[in-house]
Protein backbone atom coordinates (compact mmCIF):
# COMPACT_ATOMS: atom_id res chain seq x y z
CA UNK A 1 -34.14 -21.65 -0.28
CA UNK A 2 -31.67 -20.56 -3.02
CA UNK A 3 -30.19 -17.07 -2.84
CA UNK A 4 -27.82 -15.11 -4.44
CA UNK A 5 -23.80 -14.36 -3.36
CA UNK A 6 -23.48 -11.10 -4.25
CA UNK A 7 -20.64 -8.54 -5.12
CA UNK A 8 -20.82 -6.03 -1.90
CA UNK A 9 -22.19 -2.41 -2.98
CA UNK A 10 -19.22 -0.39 -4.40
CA UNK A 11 -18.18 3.13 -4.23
CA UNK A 12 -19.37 5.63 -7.52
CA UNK A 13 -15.98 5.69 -7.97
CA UNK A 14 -15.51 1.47 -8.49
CA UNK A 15 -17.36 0.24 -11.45
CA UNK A 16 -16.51 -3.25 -11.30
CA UNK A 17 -14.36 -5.61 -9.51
CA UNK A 18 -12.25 -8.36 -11.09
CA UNK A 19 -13.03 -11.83 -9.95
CA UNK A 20 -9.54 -13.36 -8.60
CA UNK A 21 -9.98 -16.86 -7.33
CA UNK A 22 -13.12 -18.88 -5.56
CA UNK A 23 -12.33 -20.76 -2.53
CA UNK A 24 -15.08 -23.05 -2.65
CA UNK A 25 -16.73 -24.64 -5.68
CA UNK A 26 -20.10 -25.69 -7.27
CA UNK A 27 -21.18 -28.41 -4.51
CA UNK A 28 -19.24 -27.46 -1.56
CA UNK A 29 -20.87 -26.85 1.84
CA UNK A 30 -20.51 -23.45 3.32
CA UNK A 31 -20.27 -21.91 6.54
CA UNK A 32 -21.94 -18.37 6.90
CA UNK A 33 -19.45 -15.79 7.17
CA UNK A 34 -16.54 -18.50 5.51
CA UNK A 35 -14.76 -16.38 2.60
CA UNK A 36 -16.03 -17.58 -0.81
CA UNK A 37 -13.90 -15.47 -3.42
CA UNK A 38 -11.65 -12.74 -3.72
CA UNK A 39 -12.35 -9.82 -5.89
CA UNK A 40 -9.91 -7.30 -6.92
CA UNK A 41 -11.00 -3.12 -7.54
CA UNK A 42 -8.95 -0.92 -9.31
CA UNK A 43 -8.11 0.16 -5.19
CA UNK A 44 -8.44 -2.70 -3.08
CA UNK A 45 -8.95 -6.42 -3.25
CA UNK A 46 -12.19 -7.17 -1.45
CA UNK A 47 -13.26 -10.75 0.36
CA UNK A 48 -16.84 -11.84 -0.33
CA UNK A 49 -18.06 -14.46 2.96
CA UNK A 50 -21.18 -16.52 2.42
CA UNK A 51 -24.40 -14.45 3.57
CA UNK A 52 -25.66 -17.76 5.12
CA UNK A 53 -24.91 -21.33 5.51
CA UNK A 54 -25.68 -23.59 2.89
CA UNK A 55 -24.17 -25.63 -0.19
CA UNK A 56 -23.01 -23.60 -3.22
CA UNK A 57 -24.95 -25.08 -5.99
CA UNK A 58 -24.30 -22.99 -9.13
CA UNK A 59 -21.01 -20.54 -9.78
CA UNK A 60 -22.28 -17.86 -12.20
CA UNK A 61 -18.78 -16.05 -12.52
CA UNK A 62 -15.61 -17.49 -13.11
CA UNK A 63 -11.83 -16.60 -12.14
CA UNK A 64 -11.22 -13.78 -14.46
CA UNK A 65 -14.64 -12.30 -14.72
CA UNK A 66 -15.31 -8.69 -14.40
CA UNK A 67 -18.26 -8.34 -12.43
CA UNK A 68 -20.81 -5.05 -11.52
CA UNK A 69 -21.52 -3.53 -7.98
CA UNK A 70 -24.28 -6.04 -6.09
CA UNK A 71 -24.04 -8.37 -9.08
CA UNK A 72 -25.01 -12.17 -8.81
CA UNK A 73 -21.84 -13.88 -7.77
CA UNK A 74 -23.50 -17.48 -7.26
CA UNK A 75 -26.42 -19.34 -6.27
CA UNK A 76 -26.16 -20.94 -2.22
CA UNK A 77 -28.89 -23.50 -1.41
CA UNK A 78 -29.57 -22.69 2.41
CA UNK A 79 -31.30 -25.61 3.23
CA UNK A 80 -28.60 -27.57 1.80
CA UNK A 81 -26.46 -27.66 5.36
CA UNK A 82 -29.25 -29.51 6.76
CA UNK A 83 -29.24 -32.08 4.68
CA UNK A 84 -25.68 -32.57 3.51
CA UNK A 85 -23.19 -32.64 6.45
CA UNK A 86 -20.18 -30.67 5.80
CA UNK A 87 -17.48 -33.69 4.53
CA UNK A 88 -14.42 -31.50 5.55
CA UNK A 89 -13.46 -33.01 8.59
CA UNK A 90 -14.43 -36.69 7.79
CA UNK A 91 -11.86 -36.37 4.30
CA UNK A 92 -8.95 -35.14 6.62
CA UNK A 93 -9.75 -38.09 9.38
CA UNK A 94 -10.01 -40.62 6.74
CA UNK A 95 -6.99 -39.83 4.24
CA UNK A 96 -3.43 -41.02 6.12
CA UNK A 97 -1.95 -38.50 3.60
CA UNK A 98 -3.18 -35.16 4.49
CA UNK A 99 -1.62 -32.24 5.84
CA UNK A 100 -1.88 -31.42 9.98
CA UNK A 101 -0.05 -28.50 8.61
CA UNK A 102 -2.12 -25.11 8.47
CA UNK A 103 -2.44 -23.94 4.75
CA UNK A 104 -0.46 -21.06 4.03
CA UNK A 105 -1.81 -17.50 3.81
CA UNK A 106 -0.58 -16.32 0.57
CA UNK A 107 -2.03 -12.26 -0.23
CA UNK A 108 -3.54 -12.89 -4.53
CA UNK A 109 -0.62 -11.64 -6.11
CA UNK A 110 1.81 -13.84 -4.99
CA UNK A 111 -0.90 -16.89 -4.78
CA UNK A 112 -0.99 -16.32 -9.19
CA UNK A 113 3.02 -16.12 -9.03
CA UNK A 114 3.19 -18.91 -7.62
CA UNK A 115 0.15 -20.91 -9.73
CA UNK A 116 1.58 -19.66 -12.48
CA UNK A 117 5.48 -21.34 -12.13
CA UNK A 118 4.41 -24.48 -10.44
CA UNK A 119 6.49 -23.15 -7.21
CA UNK A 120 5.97 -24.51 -3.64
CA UNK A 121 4.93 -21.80 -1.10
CA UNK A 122 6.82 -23.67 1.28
CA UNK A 123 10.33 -24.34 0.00
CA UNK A 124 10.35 -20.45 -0.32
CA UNK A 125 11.11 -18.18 2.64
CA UNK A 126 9.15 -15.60 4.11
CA UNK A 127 10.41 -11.29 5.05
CA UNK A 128 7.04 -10.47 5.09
CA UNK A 129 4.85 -9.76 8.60
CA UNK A 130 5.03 -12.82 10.69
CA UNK A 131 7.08 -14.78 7.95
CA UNK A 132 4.36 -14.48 5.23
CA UNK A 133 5.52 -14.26 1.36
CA UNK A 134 6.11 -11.22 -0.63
CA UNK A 135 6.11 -10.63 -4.24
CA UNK A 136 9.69 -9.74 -3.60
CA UNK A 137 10.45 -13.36 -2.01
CA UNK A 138 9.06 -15.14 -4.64
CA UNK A 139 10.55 -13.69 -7.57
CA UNK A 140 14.11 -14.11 -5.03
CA UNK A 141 13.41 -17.51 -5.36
CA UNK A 142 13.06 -17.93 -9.26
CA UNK A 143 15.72 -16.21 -9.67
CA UNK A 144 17.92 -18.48 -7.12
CA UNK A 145 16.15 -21.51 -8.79
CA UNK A 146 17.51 -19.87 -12.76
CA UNK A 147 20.82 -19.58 -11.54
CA UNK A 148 21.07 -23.41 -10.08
CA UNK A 149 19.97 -24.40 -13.31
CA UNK A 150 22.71 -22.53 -15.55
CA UNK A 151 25.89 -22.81 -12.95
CA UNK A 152 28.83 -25.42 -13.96
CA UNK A 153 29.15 -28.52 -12.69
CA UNK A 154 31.65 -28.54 -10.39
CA UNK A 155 35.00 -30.38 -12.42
CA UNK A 156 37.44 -32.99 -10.63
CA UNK A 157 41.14 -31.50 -9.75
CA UNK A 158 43.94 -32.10 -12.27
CA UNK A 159 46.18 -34.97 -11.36
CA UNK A 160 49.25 -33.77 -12.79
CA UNK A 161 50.69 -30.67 -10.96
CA UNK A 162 51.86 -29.31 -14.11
CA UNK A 163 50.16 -26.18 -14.75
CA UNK A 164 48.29 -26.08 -17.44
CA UNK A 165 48.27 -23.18 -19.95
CA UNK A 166 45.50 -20.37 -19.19
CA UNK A 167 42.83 -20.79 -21.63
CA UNK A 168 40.40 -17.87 -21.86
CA UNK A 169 36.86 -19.11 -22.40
CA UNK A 170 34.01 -17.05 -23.79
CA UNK A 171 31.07 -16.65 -21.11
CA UNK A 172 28.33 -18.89 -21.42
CA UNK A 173 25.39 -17.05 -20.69
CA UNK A 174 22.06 -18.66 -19.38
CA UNK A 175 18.96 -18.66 -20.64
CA UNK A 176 17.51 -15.43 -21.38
CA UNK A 177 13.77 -15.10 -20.33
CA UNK A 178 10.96 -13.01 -19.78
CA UNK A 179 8.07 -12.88 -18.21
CA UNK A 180 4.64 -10.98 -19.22
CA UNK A 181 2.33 -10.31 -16.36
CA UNK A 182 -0.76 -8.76 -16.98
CA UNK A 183 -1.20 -5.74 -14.56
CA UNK A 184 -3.35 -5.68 -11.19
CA UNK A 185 -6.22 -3.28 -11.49
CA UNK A 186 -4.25 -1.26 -8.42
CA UNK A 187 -1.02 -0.76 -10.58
CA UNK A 188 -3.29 0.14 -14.30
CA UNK A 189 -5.89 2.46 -12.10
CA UNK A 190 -1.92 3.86 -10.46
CA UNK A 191 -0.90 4.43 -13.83
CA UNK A 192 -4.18 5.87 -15.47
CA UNK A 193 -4.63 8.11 -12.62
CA UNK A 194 -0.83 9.71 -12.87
CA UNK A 195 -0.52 10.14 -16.36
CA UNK A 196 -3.78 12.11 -15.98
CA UNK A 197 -2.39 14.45 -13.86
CA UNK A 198 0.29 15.42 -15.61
CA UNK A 199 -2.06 15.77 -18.86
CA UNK A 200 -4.88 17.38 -17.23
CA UNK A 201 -2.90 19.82 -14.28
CA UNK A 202 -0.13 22.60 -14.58
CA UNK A 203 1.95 20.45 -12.20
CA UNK A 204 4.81 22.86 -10.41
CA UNK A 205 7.02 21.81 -7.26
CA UNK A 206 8.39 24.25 -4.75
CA UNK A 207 10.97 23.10 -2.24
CA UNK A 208 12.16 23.96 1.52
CA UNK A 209 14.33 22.48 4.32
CA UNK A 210 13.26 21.95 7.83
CA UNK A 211 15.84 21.41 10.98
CA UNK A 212 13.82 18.42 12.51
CA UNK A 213 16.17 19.15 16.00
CA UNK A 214 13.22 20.38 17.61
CA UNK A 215 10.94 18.07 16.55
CA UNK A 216 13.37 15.26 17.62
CA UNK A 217 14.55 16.30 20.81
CA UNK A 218 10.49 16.81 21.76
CA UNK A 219 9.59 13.54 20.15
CA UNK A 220 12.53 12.13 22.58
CA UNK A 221 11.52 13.73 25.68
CA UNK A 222 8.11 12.37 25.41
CA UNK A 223 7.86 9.06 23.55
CA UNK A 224 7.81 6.57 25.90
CA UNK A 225 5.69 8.73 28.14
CA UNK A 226 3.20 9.03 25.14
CA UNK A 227 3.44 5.48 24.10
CA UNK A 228 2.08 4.70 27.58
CA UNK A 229 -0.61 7.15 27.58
CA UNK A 230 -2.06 6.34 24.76
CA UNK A 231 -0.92 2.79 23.69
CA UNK A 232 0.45 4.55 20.57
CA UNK A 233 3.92 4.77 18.69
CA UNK A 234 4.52 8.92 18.47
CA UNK A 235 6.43 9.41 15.02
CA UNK A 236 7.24 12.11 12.61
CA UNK A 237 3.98 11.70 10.68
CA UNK A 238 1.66 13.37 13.11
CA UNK A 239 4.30 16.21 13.81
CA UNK A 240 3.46 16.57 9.83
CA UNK A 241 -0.15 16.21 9.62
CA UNK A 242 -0.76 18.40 11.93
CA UNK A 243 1.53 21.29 10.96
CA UNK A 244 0.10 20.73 7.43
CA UNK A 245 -3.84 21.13 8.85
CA UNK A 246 -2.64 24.31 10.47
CA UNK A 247 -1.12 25.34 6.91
CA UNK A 248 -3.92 24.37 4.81
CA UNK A 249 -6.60 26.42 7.32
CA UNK A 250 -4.31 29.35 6.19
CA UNK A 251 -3.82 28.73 2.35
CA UNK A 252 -7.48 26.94 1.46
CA UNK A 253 -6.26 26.99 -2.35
CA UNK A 254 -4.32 24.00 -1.73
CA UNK A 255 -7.67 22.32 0.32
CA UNK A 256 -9.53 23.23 -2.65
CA UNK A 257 -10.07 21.68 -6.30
CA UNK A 258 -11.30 22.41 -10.10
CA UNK A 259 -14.60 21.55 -11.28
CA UNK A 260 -15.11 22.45 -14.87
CA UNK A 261 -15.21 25.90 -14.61
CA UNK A 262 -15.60 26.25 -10.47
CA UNK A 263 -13.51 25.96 -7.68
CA UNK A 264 -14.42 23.94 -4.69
CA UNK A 265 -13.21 24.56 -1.12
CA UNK A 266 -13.18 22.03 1.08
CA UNK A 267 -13.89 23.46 5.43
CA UNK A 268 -12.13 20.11 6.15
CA UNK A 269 -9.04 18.59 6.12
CA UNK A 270 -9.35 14.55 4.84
CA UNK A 271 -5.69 13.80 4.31
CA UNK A 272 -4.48 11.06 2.35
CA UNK A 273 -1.41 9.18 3.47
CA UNK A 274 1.00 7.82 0.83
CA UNK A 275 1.57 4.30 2.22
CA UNK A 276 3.67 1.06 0.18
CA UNK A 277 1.72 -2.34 0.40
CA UNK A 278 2.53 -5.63 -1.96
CA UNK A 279 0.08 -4.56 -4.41
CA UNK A 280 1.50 -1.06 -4.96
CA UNK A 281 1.54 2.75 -3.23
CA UNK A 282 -2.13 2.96 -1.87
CA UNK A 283 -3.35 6.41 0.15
CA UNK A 284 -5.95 5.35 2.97
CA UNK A 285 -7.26 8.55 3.91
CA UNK A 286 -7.35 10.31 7.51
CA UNK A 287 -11.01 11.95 7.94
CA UNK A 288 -11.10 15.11 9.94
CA UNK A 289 -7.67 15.32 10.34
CA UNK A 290 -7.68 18.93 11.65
CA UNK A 291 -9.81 17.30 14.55
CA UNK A 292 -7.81 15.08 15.65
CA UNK A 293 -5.42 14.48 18.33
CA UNK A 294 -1.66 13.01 17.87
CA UNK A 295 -2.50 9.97 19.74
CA UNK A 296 -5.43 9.28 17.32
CA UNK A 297 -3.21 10.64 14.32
CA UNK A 298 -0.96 7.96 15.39
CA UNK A 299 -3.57 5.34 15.96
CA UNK A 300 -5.42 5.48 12.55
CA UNK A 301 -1.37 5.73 10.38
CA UNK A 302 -0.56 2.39 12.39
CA UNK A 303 -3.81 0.76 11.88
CA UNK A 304 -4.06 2.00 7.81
CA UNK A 305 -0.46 0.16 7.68
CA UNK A 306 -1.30 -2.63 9.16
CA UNK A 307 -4.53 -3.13 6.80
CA UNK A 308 -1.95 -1.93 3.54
CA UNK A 309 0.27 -5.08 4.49
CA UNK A 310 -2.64 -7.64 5.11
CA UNK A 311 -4.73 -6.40 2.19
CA UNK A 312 -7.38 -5.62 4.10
CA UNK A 313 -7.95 -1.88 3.52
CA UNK A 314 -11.62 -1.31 2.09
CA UNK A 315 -13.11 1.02 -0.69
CA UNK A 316 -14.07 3.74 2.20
CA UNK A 317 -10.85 3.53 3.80
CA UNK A 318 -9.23 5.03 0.17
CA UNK A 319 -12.31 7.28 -0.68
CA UNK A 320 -11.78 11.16 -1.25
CA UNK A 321 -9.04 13.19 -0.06
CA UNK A 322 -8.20 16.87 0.15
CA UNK A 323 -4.64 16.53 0.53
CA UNK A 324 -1.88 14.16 0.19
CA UNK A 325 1.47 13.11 2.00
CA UNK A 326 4.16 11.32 0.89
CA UNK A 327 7.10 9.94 3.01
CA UNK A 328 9.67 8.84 0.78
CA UNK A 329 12.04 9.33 3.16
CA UNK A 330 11.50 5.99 4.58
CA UNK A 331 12.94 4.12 1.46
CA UNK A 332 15.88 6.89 1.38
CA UNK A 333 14.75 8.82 -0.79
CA UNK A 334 16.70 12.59 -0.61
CA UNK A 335 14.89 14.75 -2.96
CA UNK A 336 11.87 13.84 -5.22
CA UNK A 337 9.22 15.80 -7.33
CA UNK A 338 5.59 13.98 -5.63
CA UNK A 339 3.04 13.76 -8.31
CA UNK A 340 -0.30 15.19 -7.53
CA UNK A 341 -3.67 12.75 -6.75
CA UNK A 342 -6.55 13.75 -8.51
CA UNK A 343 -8.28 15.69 -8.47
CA UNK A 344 -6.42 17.62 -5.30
CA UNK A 345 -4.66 20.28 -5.84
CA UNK A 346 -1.38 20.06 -3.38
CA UNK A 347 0.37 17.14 -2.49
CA UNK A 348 3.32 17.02 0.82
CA UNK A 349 6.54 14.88 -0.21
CA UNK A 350 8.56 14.02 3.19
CA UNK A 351 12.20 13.27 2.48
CA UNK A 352 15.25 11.24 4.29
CA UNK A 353 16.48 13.26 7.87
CA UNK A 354 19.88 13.82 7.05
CA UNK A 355 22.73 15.47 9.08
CA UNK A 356 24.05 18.19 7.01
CA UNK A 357 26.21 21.50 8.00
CA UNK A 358 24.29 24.66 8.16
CA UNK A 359 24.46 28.32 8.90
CA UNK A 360 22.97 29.81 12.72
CA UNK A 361 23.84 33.15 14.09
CA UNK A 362 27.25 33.32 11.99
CA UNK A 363 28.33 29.54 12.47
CA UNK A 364 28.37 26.24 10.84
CA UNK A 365 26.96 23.74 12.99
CA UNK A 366 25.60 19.98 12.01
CA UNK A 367 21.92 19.89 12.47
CA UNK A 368 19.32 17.00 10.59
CA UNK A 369 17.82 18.51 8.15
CA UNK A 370 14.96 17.27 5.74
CA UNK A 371 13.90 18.69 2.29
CA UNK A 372 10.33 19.25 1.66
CA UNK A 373 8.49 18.98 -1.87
CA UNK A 374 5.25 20.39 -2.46
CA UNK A 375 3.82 19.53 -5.58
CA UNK A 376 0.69 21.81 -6.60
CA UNK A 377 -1.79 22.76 -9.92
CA UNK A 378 -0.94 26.36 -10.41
CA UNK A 379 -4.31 26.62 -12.17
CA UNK A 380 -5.61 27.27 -8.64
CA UNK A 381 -2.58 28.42 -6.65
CA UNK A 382 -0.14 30.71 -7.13
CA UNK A 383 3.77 30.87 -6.55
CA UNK A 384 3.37 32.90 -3.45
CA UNK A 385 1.24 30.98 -1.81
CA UNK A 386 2.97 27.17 -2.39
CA UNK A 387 6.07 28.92 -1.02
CA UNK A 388 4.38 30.57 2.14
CA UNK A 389 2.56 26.92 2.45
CA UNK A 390 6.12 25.77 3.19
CA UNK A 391 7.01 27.96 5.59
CA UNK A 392 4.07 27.94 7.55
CA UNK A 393 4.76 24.45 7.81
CA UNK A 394 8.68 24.80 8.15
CA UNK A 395 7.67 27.06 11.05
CA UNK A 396 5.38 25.06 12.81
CA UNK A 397 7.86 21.94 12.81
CA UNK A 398 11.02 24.36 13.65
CA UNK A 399 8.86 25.16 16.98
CA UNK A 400 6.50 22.39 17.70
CA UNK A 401 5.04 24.72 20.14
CA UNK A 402 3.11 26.85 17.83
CA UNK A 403 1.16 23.82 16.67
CA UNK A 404 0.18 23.63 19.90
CA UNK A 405 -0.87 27.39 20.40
CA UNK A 406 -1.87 27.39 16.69
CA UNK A 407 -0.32 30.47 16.12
């Protein structure tokens, strides 16, 4: 019987998806549940498996194609695995010159970087998760490999010991290139959705410090404890989260968004977590997060990271929002202006912990200290309340206790 591979239903918020390479071609034999072909969304690059076992007799989209939600991918002969065995295993036994090596696992960006320049995945090396490439490590190597080509050839040593007069020479400069790569749909859907913010919402930012002392000496006291308990890392993030559920139960203008000429309040709290991945910032959201407990706080940030590195992260897993945090404090950053995600209305910028002298009952002492941004549309809140936002939160992390009272 001859069915259809199909594109998997997509979100009202995904059109399309861009076809990015088939793994198996127009006569191959298929396993069900073996990955046929990659597409890429303008959030996440989705795999498409074969629905059932069979031989792929007709490819109706090609590399390149844009293609609808639960649109015909290609046509799979099911009764084709019955009646041609799958030649796999039979090539490998009978060719002396292939591979016992294990292909390697190359994420679609840096598989078309590589394509592209003829490069050998395996001549470069790996500072990704368990050794795999980056985007980073290949264009490390291209550069290595443009330097080797322009350096001097190393010159014999004089055989008089007279010195020779010092002769100036101009620099020779190598070869000046560029490179044009088209943009993923991640980084022009990044782009289209930023510059709309900034066109479309009266973007303000209102800044704060926080001692993180207490939160630090509690996250101390207790980590290893926790980390047995619940099987769970305990860092700064859920300390945050939380304190900003508490804070956004308070000030529901920054829970809330504009619809033409409405405002819509939001009882929950879905917040969206800022997190870096090969392909560009993504924000998996955290449903419920007023609900939920650090351990499970914990839990879902390690397991959204995990999926942001491995490219695994689906269309639900990015899907709404109320609120946003950002931690660029992990790449150093001091002080920065986060931009808000449409359509909320608030986004949470986390900043570097740096040890800084301060002011307490009449004395400079050293304490860590961490600036916090809040970005917000003051079509829908005000001044006061982005600055009493702050507080509340400042508050809550300057005496972890009252997140636990909730006072």
């Amino acid at each position: 019987m001859i069915i259809d591979v199909k594109v998997p239903a997509l979100s009202e918020s995904v059109p399309d998806a861009t076809l990015i390479e088939w793994k198996k071609q127009a006569g191959d034999a298929v396993t069900q549940g073996e990955i046929l072909i990659e597409l890429e969304t303008d959030k996440v690059v989705l795999e498409v498996p074969a629905p059932e076992s069979g031989v792929l007799t007709e490819l109706l989209k090609q590399n390149g194609d844009i293609a609808l939600s639960e649109e015909a991918l290609a046509h799979l002969d099911t009764e084709g695995a019955a009646t041609s065995p799958t030649p796999v295993a039979e090539a490998v036994a009978e060719t002396p010159t292939a591979s016992a090596e294990p292909a390697i696992k190359l994420s679609p960006a840096v598989r078309k970087l590589v394509d592209e320049h003829g490069l050998d995945p395996a001549a470069i090396s790996g500072t990704g998760k368990d050794g795999r490439l980056t985007k980073g490590d290949v264009l490390a190597h291209m550069d290595l490999q443009a330097v080797a080509k322009v350096a001097p050839a190393p010159t014999a040593a004089p055989t008089s010991p007279a010195p020779a007069p010092v002769v100036i020479a101009p620099t020779v400069a190598g070869e000046r290139q560029e490179r044009r790569v088209p943009m993923t749909r991640l980084r022009s859907r990044i782009a289209e959705r930023l510059l709309s913010a900034q066109q479309n919402a009266a973007i303000l930012t209102t800044f704060n410090e926080i001692n993180m002392q207490p939160v630090m000496e509690l996250r101390a006291r207790h980590r290893d404890q926790f980390e047995k308990t619940h099987g769970a890392r305990l860092g700064f993030m859920s300390f945050f989260i939380r304190a900003a559920t508490l804070a956004l139960a308070k000030f529901p203008e920054i829970n809330a968004y504009i619809d033409g000429s409405d405002t819509v309040y939001h009882d929950y709290c879905d917040i969206g977590v800022a997190v870096g991945s090969p392909r560009g910032l993504v924000v998996p959201v955290l449903r419920d997060a007023d609900k939920l407990s650090f351990a499970q706080i914990e839990g879902n940030i390690a397991a959204f990271g995990a999926k942001a590195k491995d490219g695994t992260l689906s269309i639900e897993d990015m899907t709404g929002g109320t609120f946003t945090i950002s931690n660029g404090g992990i790449f150093g950053s001091l002080l920065s202006t986060p931009i808000l995600n449409p359509p909320q209305s608030g986004i949470l910028g986390m900043h570097k912990i740096e040890q800084r002298p301060v002011v307490e009952d009449g004395e400079i002492v050293i304490r860590p200290m961490m600036y916090l941004a809040l970005s917000y549309d003051h079509r829908i809140v005000d001044g006061r309340e982005a600055v009493q936002f702050l507080v509340a939160i400042k508050d809550a992390l300057e005496d972890p206790g009252r997140m636990l009272l909730e006072v």
